[in-house]
C-alpha atoms as a PDB file:
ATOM      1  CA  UNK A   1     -65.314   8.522 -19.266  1.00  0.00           C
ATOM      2  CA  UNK A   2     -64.754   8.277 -15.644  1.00  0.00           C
ATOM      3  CA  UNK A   3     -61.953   6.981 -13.942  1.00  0.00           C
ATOM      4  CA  UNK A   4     -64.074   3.857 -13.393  1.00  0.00           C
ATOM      5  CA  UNK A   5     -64.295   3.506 -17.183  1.00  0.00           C
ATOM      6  CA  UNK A   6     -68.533   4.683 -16.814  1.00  0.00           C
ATOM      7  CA  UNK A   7     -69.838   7.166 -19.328  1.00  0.00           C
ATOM      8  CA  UNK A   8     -70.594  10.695 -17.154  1.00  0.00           C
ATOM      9  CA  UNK A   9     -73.036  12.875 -18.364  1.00  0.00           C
ATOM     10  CA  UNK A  10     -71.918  16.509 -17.304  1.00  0.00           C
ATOM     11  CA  UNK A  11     -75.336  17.398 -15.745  1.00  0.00           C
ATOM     12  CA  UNK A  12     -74.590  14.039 -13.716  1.00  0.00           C
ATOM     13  CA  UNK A  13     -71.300  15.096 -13.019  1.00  0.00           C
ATOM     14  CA  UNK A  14     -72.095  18.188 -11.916  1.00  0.00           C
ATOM     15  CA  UNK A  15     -74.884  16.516  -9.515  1.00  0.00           C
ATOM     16  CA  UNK A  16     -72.573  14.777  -7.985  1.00  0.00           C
ATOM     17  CA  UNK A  17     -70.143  17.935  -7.203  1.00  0.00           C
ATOM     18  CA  UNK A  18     -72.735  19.459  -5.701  1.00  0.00           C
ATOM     19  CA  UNK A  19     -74.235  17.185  -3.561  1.00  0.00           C
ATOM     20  CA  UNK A  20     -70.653  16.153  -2.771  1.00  0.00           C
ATOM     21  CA  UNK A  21     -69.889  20.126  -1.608  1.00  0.00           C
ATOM     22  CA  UNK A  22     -73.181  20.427  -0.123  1.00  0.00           C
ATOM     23  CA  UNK A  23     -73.218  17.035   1.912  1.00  0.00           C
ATOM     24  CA  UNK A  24     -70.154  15.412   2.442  1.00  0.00           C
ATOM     25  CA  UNK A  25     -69.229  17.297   5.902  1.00  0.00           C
ATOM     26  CA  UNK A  26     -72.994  15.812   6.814  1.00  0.00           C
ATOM     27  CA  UNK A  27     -72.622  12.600   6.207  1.00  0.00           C
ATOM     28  CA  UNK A  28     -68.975  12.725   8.028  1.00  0.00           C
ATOM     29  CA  UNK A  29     -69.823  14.458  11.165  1.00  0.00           C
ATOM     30  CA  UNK A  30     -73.515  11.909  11.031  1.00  0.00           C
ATOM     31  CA  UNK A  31     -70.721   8.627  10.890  1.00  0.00           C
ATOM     32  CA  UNK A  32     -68.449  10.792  12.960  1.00  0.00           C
ATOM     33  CA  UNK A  33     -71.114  10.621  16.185  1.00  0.00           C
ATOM     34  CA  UNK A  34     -71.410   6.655  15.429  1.00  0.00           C
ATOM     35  CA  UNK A  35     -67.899   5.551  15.166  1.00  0.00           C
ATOM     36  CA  UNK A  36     -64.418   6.953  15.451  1.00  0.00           C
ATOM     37  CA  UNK A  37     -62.951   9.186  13.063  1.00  0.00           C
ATOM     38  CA  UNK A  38     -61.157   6.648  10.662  1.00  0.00           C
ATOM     39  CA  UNK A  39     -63.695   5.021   9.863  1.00  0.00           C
ATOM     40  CA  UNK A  40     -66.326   7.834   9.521  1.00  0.00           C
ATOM     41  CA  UNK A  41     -64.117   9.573   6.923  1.00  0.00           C
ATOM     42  CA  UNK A  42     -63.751   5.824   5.209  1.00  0.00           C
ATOM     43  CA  UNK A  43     -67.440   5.620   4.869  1.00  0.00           C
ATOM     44  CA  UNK A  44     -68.165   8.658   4.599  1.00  0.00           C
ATOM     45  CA  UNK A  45     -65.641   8.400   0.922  1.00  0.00           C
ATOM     46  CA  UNK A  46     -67.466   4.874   0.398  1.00  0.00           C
ATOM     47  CA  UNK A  47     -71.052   6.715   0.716  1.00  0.00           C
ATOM     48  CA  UNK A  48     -69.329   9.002  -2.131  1.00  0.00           C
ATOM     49  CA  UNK A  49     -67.881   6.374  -4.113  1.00  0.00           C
ATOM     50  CA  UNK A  50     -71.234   4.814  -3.880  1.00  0.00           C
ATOM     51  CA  UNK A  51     -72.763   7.425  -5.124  1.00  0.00           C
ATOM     52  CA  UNK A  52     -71.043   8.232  -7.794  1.00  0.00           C
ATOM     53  CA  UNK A  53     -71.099   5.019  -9.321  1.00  0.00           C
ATOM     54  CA  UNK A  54     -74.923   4.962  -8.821  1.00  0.00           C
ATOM     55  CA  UNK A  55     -75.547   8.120  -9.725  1.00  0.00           C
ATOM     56  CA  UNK A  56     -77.950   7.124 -12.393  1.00  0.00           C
ATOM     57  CA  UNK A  57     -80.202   5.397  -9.993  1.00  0.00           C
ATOM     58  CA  UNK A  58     -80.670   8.384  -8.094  1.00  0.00           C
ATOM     59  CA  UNK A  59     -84.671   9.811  -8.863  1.00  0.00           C
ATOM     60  CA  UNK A  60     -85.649  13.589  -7.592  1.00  0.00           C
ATOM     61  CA  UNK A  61     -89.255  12.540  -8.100  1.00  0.00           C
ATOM     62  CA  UNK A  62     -88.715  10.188  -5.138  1.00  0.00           C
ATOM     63  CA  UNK A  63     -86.699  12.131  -2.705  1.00  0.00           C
ATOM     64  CA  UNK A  64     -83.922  14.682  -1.868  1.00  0.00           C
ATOM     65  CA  UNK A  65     -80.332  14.040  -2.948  1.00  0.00           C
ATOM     66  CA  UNK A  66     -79.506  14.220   0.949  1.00  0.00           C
ATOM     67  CA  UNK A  67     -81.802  11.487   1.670  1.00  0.00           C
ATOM     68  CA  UNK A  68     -80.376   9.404  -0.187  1.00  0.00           C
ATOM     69  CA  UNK A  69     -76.925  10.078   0.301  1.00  0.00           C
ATOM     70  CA  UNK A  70     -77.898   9.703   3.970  1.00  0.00           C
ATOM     71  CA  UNK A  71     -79.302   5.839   2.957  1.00  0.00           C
ATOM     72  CA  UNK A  72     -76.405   4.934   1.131  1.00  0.00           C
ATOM     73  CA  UNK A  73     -74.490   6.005   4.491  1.00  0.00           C
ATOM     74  CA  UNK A  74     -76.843   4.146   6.932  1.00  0.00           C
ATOM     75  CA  UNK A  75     -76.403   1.010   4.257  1.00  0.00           C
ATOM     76  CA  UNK A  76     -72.875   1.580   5.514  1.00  0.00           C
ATOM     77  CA  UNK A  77     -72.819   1.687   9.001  1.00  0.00           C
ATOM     78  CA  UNK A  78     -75.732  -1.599   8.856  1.00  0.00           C
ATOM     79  CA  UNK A  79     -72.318  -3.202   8.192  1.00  0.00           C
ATOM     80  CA  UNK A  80     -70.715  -2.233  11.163  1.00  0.00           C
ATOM     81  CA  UNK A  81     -73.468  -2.684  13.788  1.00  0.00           C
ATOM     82  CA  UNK A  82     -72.802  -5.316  15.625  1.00  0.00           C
ATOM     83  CA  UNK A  83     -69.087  -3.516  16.309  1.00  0.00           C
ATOM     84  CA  UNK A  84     -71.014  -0.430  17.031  1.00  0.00           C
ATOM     85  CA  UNK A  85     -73.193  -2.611  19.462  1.00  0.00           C
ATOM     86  CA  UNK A  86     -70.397  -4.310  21.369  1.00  0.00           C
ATOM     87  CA  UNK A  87     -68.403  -0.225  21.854  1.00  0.00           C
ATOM     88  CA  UNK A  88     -71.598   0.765  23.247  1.00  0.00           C
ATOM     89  CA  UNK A  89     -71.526  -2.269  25.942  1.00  0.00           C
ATOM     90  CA  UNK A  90     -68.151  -1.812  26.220  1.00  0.00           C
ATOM     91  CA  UNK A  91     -69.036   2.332  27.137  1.00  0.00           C
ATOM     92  CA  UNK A  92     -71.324   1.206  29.359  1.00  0.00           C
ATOM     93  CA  UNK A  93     -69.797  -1.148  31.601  1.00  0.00           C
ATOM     94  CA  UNK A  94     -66.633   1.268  31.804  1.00  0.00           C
ATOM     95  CA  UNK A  95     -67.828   4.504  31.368  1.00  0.00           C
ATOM     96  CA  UNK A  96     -64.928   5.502  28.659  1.00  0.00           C
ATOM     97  CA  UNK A  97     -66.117   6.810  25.578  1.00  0.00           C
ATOM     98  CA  UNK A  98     -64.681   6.098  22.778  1.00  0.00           C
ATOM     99  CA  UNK A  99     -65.479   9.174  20.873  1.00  0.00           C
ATOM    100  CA  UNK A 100     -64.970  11.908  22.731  1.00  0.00           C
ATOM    101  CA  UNK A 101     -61.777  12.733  22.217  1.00  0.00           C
ATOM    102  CA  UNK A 102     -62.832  13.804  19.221  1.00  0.00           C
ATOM    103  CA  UNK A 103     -65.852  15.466  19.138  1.00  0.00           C
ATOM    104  CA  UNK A 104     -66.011  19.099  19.711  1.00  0.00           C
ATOM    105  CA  UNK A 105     -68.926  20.407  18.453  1.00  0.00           C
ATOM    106  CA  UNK A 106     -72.074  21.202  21.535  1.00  0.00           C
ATOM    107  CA  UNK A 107     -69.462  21.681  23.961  1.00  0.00           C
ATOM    108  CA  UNK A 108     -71.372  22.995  26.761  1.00  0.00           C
ATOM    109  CA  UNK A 109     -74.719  20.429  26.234  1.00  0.00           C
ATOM    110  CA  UNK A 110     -71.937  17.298  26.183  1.00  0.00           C
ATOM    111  CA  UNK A 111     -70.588  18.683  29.273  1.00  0.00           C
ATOM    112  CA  UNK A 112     -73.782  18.641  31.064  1.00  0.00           C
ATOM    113  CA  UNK A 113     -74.643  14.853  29.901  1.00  0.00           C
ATOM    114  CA  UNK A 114     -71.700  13.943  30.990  1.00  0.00           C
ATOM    115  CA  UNK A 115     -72.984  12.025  34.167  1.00  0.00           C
ATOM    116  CA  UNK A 116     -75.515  10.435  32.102  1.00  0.00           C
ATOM    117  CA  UNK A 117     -73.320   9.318  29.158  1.00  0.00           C
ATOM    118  CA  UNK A 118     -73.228   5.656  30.275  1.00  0.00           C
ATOM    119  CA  UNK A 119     -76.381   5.170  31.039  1.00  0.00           C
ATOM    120  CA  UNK A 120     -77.443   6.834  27.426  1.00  0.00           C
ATOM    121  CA  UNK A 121     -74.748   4.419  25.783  1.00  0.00           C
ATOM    122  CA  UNK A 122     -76.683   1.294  27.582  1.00  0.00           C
ATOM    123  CA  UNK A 123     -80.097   2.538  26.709  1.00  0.00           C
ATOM    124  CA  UNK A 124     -78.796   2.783  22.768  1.00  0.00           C
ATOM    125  CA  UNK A 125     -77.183  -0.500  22.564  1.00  0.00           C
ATOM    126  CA  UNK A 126     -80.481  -1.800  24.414  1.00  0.00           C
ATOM    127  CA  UNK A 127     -82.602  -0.144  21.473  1.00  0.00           C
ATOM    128  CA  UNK A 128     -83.515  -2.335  17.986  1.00  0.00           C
ATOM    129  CA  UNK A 129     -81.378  -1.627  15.115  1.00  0.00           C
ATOM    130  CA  UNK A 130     -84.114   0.086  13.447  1.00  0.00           C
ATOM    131  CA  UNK A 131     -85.362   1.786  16.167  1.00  0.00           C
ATOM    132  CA  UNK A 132     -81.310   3.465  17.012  1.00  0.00           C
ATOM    133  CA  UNK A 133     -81.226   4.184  13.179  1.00  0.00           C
ATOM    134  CA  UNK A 134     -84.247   6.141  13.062  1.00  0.00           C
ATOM    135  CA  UNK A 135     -83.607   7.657  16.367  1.00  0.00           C
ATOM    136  CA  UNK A 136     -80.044   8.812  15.301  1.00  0.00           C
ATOM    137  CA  UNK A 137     -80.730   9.963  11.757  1.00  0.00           C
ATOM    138  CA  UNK A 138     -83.558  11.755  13.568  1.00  0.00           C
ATOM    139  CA  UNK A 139     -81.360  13.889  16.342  1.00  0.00           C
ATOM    140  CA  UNK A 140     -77.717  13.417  15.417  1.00  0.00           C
ATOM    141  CA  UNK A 141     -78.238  14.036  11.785  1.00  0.00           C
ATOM    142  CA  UNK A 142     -81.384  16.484  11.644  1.00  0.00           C
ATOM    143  CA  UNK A 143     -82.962  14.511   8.993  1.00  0.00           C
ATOM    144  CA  UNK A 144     -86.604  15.310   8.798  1.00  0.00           C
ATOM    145  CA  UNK A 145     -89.655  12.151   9.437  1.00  0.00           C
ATOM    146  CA  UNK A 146     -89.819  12.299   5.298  1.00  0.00           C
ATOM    147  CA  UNK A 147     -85.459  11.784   4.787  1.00  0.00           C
ATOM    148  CA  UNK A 148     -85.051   9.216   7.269  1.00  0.00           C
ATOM    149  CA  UNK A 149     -88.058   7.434   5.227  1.00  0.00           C
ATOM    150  CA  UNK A 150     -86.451   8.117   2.194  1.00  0.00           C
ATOM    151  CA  UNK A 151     -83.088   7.272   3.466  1.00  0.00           C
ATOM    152  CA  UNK A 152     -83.954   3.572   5.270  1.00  0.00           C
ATOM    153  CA  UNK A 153     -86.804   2.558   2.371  1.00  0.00           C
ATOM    154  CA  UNK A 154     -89.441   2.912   5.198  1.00  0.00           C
ATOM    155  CA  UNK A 155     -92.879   4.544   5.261  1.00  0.00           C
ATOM    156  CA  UNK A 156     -93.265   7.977   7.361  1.00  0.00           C
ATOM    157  CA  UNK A 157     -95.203   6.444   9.700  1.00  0.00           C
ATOM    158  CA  UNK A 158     -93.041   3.350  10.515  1.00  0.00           C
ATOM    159  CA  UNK A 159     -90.024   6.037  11.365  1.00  0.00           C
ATOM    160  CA  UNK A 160     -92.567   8.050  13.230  1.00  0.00           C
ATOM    161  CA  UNK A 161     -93.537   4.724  15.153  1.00  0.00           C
ATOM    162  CA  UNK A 162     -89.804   3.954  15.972  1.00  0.00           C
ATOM    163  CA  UNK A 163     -88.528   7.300  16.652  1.00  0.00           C
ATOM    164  CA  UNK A 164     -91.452   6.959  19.154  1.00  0.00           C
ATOM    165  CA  UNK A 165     -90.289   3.689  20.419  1.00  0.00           C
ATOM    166  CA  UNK A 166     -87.291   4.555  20.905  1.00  0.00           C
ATOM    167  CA  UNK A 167     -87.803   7.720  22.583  1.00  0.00           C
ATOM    168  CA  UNK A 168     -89.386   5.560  25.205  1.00  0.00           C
ATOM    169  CA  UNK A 169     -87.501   2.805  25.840  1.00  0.00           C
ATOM    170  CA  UNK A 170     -84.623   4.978  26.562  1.00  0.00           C
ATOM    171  CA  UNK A 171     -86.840   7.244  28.782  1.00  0.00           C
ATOM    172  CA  UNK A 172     -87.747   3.847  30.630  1.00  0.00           C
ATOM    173  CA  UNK A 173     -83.826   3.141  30.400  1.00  0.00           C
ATOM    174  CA  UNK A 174     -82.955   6.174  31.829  1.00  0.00           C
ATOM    175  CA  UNK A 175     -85.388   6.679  34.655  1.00  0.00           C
ATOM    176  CA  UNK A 176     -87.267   9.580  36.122  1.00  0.00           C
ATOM    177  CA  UNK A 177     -84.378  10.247  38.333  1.00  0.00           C
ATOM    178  CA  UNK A 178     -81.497   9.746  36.185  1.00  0.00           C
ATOM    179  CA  UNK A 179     -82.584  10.493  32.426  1.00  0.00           C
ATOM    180  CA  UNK A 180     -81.573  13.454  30.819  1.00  0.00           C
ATOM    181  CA  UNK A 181     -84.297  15.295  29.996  1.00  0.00           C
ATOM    182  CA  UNK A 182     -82.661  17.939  29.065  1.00  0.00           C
ATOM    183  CA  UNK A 183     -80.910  16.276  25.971  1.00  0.00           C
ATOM    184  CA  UNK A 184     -83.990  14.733  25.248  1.00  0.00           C
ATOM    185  CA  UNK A 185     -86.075  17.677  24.949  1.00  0.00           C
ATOM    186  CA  UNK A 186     -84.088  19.500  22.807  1.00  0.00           C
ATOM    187  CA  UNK A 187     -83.635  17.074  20.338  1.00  0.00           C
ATOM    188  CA  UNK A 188     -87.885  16.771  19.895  1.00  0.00           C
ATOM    189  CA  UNK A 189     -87.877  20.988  19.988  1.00  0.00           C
ATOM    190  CA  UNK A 190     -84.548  21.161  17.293  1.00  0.00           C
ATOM    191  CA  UNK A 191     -86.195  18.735  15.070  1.00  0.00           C
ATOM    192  CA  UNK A 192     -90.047  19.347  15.907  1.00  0.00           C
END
């Protein structure tokens, strides 16, 4: 037994352990990027939790065990859009980001979006929720076309069709003058 009082099979258990080892830094620095620290590392030990108790839902013959720890994390942060939303106004109209105090990883590529950073915040507030979703589990979380399906319950081609979207409504956002193509460019090269 558990400490939830559940019956754990040991291959379960050990499932869980690794995925857990494997994944958990993942899914925190994917939450990290979305919202501040505290809370990241609260969902990100909800996502576990989560997990853990559903464990026996999980099915290998429908998906990776990072896909859908990465769903169970997006279920998450669904809860905390409309905060999310209103920080990313908020960015915008004063140009103070909330999270990058914190952030240290791609140093040198945050340094040159810098000047762009509130114009990026407005264009991703401006996006559909499922549109930003895709789009972010797509270039802040390197999940391939097939995970993010996996991961938000979607077909391929519907995450294809929003990552799309998105893509160019922030390009429209952004402007020929202003966008950075740079950061845009490199996320379709990283990720293909």
């Amino acid at each position: 037994m558990d400490e939830f009082g559940q019956q754990v099979d040991v291959r379960d258990r050990k499932l869980f352990e690794e995925a857990f080892d494997q994944h958990y830094e993942l899914i925190f620095r994917y939450l990290r990027r979305r919202i501040n620290s505290e809370l990241a590392s609260d969902l990100t030990a909800e996502t576990f939790f989560i997990a853990l108790r559903d464990l026996d839902k999980f099915d290998p013959e429908r998906g990776s065990i990072r896909a859908w720890l990465f769903g169970i994390a997006s279920n998450q942060m669904k809860r905390e859009k409309r905060r999310e939303k209103r920080e990313l106004r908020a960015f915008a109209r004063t140009g103070v980001d909330p999270a990058a105090s914190d952030l240290t990883a791609d140093s040198d590529r945050r340094l040159d979006a810098r000047s762009h950073q509130q114009e990026l915040a407005a264009g991703l507030a401006s996006l559909e929720t499922g549109d930003r979703e895709a789009l972010l589990l797509y270039s802040w979380a390197d999940l391939t076309y097939e995970e993010i399906a996996q991961a938000l319950g979607i077909p391929v081609g519907t995450v294809k069709s929003r990552i799309a979207r998105a893509r160019g409504k922030l390009r429209k956002h952004l402007g020929a003058s202003s966008a950075p193509a740079s950061g845009l460019q490199n996320e379709e090269v990283t990720n293909g």
